[in-house]
Protein backbone atom coordinates (compact mmCIF):
# COMPACT_ATOMS: atom_id res chain seq x y z
CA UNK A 1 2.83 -12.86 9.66
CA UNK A 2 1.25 -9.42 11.01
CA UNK A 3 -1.77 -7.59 9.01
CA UNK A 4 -1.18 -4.09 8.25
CA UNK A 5 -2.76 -1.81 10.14
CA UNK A 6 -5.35 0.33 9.08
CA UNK A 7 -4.44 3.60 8.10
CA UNK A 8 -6.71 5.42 9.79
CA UNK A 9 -5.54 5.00 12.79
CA UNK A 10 -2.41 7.22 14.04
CA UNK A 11 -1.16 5.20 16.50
CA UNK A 12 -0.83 1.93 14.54
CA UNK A 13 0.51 3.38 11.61
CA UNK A 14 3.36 5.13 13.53
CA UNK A 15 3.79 1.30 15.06
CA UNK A 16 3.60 0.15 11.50
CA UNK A 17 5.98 2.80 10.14
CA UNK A 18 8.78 1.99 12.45
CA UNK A 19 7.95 -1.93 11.38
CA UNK A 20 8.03 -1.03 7.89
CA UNK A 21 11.62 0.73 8.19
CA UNK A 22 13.12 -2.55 9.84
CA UNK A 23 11.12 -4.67 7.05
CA UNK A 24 13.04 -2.12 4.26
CA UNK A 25 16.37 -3.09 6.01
CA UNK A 26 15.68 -6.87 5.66
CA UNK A 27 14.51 -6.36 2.13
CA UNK A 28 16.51 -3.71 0.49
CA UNK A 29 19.81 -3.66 3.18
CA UNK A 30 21.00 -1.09 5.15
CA UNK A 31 20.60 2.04 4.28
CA UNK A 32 21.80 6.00 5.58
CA UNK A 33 18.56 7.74 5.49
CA UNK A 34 14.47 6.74 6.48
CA UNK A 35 11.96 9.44 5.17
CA UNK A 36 8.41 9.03 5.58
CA UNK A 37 5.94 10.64 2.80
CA UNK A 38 2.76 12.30 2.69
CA UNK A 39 0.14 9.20 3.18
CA UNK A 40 -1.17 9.57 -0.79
CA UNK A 41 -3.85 6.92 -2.62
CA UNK A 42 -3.32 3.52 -1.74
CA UNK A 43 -0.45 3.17 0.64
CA UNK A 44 2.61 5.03 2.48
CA UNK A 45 5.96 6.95 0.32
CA UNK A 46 9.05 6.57 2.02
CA UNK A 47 12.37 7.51 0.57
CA UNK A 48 15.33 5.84 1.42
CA UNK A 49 19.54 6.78 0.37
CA UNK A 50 21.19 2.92 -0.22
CA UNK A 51 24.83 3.15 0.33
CA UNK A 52 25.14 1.44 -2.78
CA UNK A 53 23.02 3.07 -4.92
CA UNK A 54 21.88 6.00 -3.88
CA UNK A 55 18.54 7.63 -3.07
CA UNK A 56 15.31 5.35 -3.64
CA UNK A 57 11.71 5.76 -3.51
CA UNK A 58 9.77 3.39 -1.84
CA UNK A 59 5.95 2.96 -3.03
CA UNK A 60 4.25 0.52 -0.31
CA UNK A 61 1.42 -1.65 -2.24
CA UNK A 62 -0.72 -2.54 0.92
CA UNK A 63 -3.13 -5.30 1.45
CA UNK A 64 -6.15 -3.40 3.34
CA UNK A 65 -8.52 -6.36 3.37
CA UNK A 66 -9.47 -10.11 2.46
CA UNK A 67 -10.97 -8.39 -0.92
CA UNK A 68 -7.77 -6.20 -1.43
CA UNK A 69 -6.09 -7.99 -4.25
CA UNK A 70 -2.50 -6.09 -3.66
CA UNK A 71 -0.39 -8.83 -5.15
CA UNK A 72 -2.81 -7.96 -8.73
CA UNK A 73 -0.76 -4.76 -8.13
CA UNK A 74 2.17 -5.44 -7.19
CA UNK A 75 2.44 -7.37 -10.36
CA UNK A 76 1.48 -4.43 -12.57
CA UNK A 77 4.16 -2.83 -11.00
CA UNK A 78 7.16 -5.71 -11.70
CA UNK A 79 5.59 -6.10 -15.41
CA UNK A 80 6.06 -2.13 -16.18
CA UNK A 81 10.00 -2.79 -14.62
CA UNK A 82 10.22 -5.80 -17.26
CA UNK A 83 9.50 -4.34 -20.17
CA UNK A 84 11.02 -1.95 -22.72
CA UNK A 85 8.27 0.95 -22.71
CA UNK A 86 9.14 3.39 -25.30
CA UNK A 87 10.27 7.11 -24.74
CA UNK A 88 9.61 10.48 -26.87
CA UNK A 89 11.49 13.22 -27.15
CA UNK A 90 9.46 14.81 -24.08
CA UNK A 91 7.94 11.85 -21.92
CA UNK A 92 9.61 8.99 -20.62
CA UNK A 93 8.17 6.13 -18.06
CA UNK A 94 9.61 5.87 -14.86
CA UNK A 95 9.28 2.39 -13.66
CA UNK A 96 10.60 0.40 -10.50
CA UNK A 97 14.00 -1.67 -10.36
CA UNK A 98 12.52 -3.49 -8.64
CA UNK A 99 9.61 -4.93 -6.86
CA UNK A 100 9.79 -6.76 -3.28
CA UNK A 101 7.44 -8.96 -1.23
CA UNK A 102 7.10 -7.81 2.37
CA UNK A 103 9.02 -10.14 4.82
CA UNK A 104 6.40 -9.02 7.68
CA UNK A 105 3.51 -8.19 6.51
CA UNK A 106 1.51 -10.86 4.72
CA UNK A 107 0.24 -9.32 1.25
CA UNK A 108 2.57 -6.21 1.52
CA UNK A 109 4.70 -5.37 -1.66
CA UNK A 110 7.15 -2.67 -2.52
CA UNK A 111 7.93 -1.34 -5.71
CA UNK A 112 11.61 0.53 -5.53
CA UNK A 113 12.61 3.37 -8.17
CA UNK A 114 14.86 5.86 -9.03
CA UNK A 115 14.59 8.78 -6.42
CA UNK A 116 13.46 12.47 -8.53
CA UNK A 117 13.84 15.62 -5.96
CA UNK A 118 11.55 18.13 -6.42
CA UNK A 119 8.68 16.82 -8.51
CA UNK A 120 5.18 18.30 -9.33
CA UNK A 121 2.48 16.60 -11.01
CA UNK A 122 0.59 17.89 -14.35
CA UNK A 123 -2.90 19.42 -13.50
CA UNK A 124 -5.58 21.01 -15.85
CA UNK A 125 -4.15 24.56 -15.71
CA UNK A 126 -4.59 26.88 -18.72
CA UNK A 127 -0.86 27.78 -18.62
CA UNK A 128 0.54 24.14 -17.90
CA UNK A 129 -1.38 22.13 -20.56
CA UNK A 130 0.21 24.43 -23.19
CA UNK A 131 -0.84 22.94 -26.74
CA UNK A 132 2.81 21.23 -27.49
CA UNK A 133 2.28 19.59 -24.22
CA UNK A 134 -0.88 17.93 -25.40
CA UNK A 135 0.47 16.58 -28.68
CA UNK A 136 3.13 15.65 -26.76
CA UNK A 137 0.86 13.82 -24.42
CA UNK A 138 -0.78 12.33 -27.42
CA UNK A 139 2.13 10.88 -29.36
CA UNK A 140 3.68 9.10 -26.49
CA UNK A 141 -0.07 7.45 -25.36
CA UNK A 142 0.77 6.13 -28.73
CA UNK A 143 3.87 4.72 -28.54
CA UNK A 144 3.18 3.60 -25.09
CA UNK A 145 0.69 1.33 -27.08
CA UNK A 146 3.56 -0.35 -28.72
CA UNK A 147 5.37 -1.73 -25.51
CA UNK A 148 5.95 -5.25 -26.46
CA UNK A 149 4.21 -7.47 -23.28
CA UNK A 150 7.14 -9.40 -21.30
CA UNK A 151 6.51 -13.11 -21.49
CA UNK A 152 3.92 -14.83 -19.07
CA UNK A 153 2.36 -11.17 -19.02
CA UNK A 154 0.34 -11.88 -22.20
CA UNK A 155 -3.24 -12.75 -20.45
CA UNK A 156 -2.88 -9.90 -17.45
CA UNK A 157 -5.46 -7.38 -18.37
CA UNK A 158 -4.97 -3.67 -17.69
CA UNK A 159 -7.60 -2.12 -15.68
CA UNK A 160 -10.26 -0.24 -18.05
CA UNK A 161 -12.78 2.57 -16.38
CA UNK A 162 -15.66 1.34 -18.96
CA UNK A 163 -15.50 -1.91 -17.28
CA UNK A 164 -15.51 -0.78 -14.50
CA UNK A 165 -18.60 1.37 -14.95
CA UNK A 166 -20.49 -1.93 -16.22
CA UNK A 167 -19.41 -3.53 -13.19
CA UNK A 168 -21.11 -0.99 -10.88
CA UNK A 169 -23.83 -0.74 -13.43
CA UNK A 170 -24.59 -4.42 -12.69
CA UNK A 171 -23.99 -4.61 -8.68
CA UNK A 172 -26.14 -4.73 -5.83
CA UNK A 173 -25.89 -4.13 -2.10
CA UNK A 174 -23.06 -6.25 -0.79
CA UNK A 175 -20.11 -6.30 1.46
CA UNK A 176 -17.99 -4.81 -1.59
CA UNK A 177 -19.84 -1.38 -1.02
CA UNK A 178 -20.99 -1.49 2.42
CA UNK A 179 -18.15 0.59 3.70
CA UNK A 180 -18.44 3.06 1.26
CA UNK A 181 -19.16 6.81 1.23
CA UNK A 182 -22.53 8.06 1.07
CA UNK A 183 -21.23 10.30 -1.83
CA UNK A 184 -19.96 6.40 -3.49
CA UNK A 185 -23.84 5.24 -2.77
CA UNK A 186 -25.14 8.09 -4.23
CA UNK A 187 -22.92 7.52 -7.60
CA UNK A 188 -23.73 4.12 -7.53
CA UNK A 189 -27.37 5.02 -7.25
CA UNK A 190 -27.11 7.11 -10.60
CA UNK A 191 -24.88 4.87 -12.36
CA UNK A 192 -27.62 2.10 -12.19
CA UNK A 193 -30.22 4.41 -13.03
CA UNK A 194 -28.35 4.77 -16.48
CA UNK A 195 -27.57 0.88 -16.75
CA UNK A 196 -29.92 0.41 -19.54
CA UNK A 197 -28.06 3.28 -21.59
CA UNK A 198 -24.65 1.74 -20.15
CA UNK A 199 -25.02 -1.73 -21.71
CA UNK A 200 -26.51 -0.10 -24.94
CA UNK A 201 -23.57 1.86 -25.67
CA UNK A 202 -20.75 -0.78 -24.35
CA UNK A 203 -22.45 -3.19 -26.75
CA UNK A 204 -22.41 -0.40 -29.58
CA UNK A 205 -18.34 -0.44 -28.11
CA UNK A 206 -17.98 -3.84 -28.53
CA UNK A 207 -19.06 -4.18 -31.74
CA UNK A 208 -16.02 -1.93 -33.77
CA UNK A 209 -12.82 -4.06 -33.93
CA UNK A 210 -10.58 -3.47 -31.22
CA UNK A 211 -6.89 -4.82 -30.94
CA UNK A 212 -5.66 -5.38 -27.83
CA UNK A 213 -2.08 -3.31 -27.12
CA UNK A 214 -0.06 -2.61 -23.91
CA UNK A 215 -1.75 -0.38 -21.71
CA UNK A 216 -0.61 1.67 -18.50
CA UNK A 217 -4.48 1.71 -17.08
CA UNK A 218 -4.99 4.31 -15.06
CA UNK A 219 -2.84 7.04 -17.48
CA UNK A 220 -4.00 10.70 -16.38
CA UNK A 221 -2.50 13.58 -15.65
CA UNK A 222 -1.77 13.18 -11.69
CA UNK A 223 0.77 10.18 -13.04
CA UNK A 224 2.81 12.51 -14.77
CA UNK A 225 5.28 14.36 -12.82
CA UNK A 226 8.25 16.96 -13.74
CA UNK A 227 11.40 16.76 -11.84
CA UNK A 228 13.19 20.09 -11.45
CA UNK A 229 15.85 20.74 -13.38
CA UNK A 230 15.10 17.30 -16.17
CA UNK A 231 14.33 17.76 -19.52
CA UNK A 232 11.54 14.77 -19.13
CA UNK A 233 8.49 14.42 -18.18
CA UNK A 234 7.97 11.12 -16.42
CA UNK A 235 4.95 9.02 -16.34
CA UNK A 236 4.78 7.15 -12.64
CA UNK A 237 2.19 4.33 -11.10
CA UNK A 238 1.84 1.09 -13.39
CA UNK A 239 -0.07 -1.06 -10.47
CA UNK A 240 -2.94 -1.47 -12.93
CA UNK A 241 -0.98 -1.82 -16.48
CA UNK A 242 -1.12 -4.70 -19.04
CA UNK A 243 -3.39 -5.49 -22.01
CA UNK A 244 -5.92 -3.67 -23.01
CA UNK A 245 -8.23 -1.36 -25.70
CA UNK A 246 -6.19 0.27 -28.34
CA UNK A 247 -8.15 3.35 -27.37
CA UNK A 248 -8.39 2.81 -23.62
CA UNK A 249 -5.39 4.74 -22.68
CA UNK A 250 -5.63 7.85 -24.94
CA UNK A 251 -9.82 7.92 -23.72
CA UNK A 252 -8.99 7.74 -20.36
CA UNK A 253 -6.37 10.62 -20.73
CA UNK A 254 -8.00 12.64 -22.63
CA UNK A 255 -11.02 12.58 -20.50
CA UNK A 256 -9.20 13.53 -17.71
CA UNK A 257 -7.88 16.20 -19.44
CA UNK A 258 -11.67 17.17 -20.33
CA UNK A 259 -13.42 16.85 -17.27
CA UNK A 260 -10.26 18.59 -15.21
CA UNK A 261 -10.41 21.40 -17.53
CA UNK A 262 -14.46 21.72 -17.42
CA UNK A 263 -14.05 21.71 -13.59
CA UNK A 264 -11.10 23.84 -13.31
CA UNK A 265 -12.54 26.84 -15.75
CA UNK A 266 -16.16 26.69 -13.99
CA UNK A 267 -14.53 26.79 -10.77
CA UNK A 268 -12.59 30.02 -11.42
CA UNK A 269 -15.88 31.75 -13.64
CA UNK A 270 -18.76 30.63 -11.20
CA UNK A 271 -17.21 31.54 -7.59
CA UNK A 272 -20.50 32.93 -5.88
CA UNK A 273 -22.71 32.79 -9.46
CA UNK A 274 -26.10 31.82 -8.65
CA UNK A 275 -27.70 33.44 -12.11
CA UNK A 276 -28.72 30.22 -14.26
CA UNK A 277 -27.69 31.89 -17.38
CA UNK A 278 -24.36 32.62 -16.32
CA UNK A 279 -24.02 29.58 -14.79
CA UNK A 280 -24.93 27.37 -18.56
CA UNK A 281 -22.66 30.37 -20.10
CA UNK A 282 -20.06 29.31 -18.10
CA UNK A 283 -20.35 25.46 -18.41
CA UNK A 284 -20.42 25.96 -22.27
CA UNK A 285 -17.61 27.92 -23.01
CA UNK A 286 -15.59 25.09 -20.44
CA UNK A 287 -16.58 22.66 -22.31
CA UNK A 288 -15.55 24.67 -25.95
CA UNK A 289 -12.11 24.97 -24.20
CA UNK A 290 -11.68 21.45 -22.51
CA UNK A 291 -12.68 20.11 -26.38
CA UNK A 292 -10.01 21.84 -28.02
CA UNK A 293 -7.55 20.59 -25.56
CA UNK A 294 -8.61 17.29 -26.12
CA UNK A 295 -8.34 17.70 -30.12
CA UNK A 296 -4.82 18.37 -29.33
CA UNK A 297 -4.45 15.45 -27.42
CA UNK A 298 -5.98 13.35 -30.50
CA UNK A 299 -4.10 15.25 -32.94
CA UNK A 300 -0.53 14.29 -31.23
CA UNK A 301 -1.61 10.41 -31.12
CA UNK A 302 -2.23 10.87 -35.11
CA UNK A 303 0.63 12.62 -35.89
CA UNK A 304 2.53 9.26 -33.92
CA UNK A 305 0.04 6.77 -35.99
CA UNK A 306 0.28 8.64 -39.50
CA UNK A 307 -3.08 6.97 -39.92
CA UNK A 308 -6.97 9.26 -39.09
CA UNK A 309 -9.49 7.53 -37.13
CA UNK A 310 -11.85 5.13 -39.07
CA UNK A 311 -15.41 6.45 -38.45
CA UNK A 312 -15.75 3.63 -35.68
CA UNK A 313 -12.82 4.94 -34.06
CA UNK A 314 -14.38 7.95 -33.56
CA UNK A 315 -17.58 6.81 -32.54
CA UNK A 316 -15.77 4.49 -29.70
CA UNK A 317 -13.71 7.78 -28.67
CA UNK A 318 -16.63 9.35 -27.66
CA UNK A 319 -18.46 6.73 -25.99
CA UNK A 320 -15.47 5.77 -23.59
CA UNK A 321 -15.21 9.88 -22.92
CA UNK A 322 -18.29 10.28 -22.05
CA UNK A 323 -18.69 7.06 -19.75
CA UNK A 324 -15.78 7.87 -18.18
CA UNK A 325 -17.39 10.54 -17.43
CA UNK A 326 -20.12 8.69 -15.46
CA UNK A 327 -17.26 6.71 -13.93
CA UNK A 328 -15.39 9.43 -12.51
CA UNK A 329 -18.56 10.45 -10.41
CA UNK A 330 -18.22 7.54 -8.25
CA UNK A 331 -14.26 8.27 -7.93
CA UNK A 332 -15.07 11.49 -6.55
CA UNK A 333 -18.22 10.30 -4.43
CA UNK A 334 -15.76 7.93 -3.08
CA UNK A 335 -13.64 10.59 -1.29
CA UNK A 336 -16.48 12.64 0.39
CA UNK A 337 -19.70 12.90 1.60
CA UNK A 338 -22.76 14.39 -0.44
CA UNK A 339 -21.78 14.51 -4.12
CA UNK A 340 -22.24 18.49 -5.61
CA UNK A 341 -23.77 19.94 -8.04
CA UNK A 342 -20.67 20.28 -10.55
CA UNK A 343 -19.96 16.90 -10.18
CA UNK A 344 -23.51 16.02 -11.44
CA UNK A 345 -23.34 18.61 -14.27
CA UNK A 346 -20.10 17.10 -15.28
CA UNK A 347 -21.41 12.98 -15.12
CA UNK A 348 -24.49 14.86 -17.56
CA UNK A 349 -22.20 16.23 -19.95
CA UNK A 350 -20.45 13.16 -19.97
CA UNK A 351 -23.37 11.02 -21.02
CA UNK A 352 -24.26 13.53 -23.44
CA UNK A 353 -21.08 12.86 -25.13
CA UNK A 354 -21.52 9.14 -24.64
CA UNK A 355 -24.83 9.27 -26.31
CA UNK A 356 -23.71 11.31 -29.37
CA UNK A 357 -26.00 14.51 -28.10
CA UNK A 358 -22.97 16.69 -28.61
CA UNK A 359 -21.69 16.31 -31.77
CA UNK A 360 -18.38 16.54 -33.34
CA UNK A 361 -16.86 17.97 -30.11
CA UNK A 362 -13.73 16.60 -30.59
């Protein structure tokens, strides 16, 4: 079978493009309509009208190399369109019908779905994250929770940032990073610099009870989307779901919520600032703002429970905000070149949090 080609380069991926429509046509039949979409993440969007059934979107999980583990994904994807994930009055999932093995390309998958026109994702914007959006947010991370695993899914384990964050805590120089940004080295750098705090607080993680629920794994705001003209919000992407923290899901959110927010406000107050004062002003009342939308966030899951947060609950919120915050650094350094300043400030605040150095902020 033929590799994929890498997507950096034009040429092949128009070759592979025009290989991937005949590979749909195999796989899916014939259809009326071939559109190509923006190259976004991981792989290619193409959207294809079934005479059958309609309109489909096609997500392409591609296998870019002998570490790329895409059929990991592509099975986080057919486990999301198995099970019965629960719905609010305000957010529902959006999962594939179905998911297909490439008949060309050797380690290629693609996961088919329900065609929305006219989407736009949710962003940290003061006048989008309205506070019944973020309780909305909040109730249905917890009922996501609930989503009973389909059989023979029960040991798959959803993909967790704080892991993750060990993980580079603990590596060294190898082939895994070789490729990488210098703005990924640089995070890498810093993340191992804190390993000794790292371990100390995943250990202090470790030690509250923690039972293991459904979890979508990589749930922030990006992977929500609005379709024009729908009363529903629908949460997209499940390449990473299945079983994970009770709190893993509603952390991760929430921090992206946080650190989007931080970023966002500091961007619009600190265009051309250069006076230190101003500057710390600045950061602090973001991070006053970013907390209360986060206490929202919290508040919604509550409401859902009907039960508060023990005191290790709490504790174990604030450590897996604050790492993330660590974590996201390297997310960013992977996409560029030197990391900046506000990125830095933001991994800081974040392992303030961690460490318990701002208190009762959420």
């Amino acid at each position: 079978m033929a590799v994929s080609p890498l997507e950096d380069n034009r040429s092949e991926a128009r070759n592979w493009t025009t290989a991937t429509r005949r590979d749909l046509k195999v796989t899916l039949g014939e259809f009326s309509n071939f559109e190509v979409g923006d190259f976004t993440g991981r792989g290619e969007y193409f959207v294809v009208e079934l005479k059958e059934s309609g309109k489909k979107f096609i997500k392409t999980i591609l296998r870019k190399d002998f570490l790329d583990d895409s059929s990991r994904r592509a099975e986080g994807e057919l486990l999301a369109s198995m099970a019965e994930i629960p719905s609010t009055s305000r957010i529902a999932p959006l999962t594939p019908t179905q998911v297909l093995q490439s008949t060309q390309f050797s380690g290629d998958f693609y996961a088919v779905s329900t065609f929305k026109e006219h989407t736009r994702n949710l962003y940290a914007d003061r006048k989008l994250l309205d506070p019944g959006l973020l309780m909305d947010l909040g109730e249905f991370t917890y009922r996501l929770g609930s989503t009973a695993v389909p059989r023979n899914f029960e040991t798959r384990r959803a993909s967790d940032s704080i892991l993750s964050l060990l993980h580079l805590s603990e590596s060294r120089a190898s082939a895994e990073w070789s490729q990488s940004s210098r703005g990924a080295h640089q995070a890498i750098s810093i993340v191992q610099s804190e390993s000794p705090k790292i371990k100390a607080l995943i250990e202090e993680l470790n030690s509250f009870p923690d039972p293991p629920v459904f979890s979508h794994g990589d749930l922030k705001l990006a992977q929500f989307i609005e379709p024009l003209g729908e009363d529903k919000i629908l949460l997209c992407d499940w390449e990473e779901c299945g079983v994970s923290s009770h709190l893993a899901d509603l952390c991760f959110l929430c921090s992206d919520v946080f650190y989007s927010q931080v970023r966002s406000q500091t961007d619009d107050d600190m265009a051309g600032e250069s006076d230190p004062a101003l500057i710390q002003e600045s950061y602090d009342s973001a991070v006053a703002n970013a907390s209360t939308q986060v206490s929202r966030v919290l508040t919604g899951y509550l409401n859902a429970r009907r039960k508060p947060f023990s005191d290790g609950e709490r504790r174990a919120i604030e450590i897996r905000i604050g790492l993330s915050g660590l974590y996201r650094l390297f997310t960013v350094g992977v996409k560029g070149s030197d990391l900046r300043p506000r990125e830095l400030a933001l991994a800081s605040i974040g392992m303030q949090i961690a460490l318990g150095d701002i208190p009762e902020l959420f």
